[in-house]
C-alpha atoms as a PDB file:
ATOM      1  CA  UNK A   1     -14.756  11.531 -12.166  1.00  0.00           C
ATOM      2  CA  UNK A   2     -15.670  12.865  -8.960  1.00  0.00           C
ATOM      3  CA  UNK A   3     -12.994  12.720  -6.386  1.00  0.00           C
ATOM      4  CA  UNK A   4     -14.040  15.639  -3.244  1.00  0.00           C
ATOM      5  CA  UNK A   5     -17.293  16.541  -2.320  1.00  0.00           C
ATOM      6  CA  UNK A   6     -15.470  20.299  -2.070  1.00  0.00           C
ATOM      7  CA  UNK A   7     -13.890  22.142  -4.934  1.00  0.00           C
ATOM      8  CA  UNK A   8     -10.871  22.085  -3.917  1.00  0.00           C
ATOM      9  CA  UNK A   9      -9.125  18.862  -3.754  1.00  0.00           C
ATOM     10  CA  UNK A  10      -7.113  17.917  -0.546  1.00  0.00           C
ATOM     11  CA  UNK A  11      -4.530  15.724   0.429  1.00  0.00           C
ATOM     12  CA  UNK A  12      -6.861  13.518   2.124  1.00  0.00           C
ATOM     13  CA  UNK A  13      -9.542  13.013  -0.695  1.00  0.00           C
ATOM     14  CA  UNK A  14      -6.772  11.239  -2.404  1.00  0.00           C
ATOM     15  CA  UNK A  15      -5.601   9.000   0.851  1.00  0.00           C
ATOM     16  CA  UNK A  16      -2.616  10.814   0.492  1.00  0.00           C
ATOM     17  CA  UNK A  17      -0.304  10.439   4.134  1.00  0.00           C
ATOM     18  CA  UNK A  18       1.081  13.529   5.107  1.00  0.00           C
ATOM     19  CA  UNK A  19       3.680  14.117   7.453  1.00  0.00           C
ATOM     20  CA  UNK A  20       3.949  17.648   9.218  1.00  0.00           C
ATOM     21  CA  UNK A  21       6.524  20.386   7.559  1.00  0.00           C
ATOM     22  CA  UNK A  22       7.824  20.980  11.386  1.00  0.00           C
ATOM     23  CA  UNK A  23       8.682  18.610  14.457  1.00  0.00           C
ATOM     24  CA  UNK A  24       8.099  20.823  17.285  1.00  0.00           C
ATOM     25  CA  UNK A  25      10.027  18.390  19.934  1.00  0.00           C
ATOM     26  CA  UNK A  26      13.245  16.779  18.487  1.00  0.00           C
ATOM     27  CA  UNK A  27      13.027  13.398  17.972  1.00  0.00           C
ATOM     28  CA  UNK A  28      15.533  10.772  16.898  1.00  0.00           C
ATOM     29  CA  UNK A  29      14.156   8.480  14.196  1.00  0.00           C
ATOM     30  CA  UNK A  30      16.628   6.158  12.766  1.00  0.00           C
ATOM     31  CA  UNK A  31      16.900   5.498   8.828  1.00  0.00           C
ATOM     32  CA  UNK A  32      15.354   2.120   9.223  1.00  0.00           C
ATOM     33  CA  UNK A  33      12.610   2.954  10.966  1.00  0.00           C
ATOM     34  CA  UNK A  34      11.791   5.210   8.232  1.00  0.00           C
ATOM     35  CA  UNK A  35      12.597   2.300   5.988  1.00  0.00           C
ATOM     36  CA  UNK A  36      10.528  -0.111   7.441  1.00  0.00           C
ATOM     37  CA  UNK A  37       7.450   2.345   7.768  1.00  0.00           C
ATOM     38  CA  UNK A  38       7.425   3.035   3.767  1.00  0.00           C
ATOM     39  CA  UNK A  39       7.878  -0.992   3.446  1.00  0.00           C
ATOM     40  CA  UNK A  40       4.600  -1.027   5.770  1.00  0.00           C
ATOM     41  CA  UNK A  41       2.856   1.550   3.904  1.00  0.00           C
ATOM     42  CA  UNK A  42       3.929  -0.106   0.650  1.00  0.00           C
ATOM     43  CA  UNK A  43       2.537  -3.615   1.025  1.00  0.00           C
ATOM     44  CA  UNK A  44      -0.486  -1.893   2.437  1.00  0.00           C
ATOM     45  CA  UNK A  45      -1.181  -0.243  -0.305  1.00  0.00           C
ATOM     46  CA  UNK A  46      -0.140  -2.539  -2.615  1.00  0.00           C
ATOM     47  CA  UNK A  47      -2.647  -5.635  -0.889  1.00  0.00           C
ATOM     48  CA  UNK A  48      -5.420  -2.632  -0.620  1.00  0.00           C
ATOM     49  CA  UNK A  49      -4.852  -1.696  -4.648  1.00  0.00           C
ATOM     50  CA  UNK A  50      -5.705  -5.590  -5.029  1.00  0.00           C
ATOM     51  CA  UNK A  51      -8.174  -6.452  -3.162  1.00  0.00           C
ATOM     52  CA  UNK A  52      -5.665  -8.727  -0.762  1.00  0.00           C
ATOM     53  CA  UNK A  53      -4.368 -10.893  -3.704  1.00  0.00           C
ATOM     54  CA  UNK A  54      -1.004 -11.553  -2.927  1.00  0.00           C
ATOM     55  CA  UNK A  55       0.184 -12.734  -5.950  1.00  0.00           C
ATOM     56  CA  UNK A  56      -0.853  -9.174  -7.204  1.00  0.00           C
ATOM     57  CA  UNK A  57       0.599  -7.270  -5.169  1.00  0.00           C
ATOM     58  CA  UNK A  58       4.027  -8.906  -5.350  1.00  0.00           C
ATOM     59  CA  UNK A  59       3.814  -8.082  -9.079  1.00  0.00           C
ATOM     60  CA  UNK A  60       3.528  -4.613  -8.381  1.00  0.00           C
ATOM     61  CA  UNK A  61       5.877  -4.442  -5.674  1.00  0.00           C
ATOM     62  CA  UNK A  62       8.470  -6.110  -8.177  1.00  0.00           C
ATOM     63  CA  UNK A  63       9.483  -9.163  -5.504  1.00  0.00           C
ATOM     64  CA  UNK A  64       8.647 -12.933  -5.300  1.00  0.00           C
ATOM     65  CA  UNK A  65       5.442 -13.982  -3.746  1.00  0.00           C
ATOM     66  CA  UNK A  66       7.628 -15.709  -0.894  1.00  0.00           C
ATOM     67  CA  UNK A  67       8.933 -12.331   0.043  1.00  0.00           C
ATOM     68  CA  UNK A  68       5.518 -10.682   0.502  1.00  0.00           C
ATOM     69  CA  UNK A  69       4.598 -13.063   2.465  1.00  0.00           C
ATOM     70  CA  UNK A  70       7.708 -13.105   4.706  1.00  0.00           C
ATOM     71  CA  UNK A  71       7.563  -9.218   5.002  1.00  0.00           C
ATOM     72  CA  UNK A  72       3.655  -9.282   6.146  1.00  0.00           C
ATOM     73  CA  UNK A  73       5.276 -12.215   8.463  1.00  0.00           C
ATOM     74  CA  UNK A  74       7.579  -9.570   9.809  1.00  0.00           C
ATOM     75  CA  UNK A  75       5.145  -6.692  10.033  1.00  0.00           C
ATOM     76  CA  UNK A  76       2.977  -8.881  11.589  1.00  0.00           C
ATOM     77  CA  UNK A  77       0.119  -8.551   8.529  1.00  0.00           C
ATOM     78  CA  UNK A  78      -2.083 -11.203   7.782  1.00  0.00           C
ATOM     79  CA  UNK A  79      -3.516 -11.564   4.288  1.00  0.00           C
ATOM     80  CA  UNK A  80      -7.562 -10.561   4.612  1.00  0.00           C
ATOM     81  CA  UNK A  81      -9.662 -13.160   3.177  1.00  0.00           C
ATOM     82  CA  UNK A  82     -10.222 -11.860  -0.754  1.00  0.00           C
ATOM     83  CA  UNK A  83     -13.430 -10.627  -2.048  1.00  0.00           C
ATOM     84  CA  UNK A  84     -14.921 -12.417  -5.183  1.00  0.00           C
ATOM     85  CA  UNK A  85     -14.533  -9.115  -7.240  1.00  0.00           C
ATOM     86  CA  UNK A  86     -11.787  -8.417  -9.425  1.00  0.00           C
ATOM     87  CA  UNK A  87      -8.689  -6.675  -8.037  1.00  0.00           C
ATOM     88  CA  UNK A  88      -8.693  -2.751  -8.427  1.00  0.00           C
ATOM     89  CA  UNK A  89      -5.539  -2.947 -10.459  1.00  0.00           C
ATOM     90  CA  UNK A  90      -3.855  -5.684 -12.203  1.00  0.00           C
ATOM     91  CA  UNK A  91      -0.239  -5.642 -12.827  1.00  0.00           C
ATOM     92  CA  UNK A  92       0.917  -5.399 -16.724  1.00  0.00           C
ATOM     93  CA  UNK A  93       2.305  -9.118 -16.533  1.00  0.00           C
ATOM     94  CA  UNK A  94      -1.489 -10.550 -15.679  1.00  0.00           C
ATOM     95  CA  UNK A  95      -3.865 -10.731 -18.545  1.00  0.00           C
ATOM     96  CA  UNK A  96      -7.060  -8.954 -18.133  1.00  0.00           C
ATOM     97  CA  UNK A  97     -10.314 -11.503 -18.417  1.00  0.00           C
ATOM     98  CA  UNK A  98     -13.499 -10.138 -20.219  1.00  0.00           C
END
């Protein structure tokens, strides 16, 4: 599997975020912004992993359908409209079709 066109895999060939080691001015960032930034990034990726299926992503995020949708209500995320492929990953509680 090819993942870099480079030897050397990076941080961003795997759509890794990365946050700097240093803040050069002090800033004050509370713990829930910092919570609700990794809730952010987790639907994201979550609805990205599934090609938008809701359902999907809930399963991997462990919560009810109801609360993914009231969490991309608060984030202000709409669901995309879903490709006719299959979702990139399936969660172990979905049966795979061949």
């Amino acid at each position: 599997m090819l993942l870099s066109d480079h030897p050397i895999l990076h941080p961003e060939d795997l759509s890794v975020t990365t946050y700097p080691a240093t803040v050069t001015t002090p800033t004050k960032v509370t713990l829930a912004e910092y919570r609700a930034r990794a809730e952010q990034e987790a639907v994201a990726h979550c609805l990205a992993l599934t090609r938008h299926n809701v359902s999907a992503a809930a399963r991997l995020l462990d919560i009810s359908r109801v609360s993914l949708y009231r969490m991309m209500k608060r984030q202000e995320t709409k669901p995309a409209c879903r490709p006719t492929t299959k979702p990139l990953i399936y969660s172990s509680q979905q049966g795979e079709s061949t």
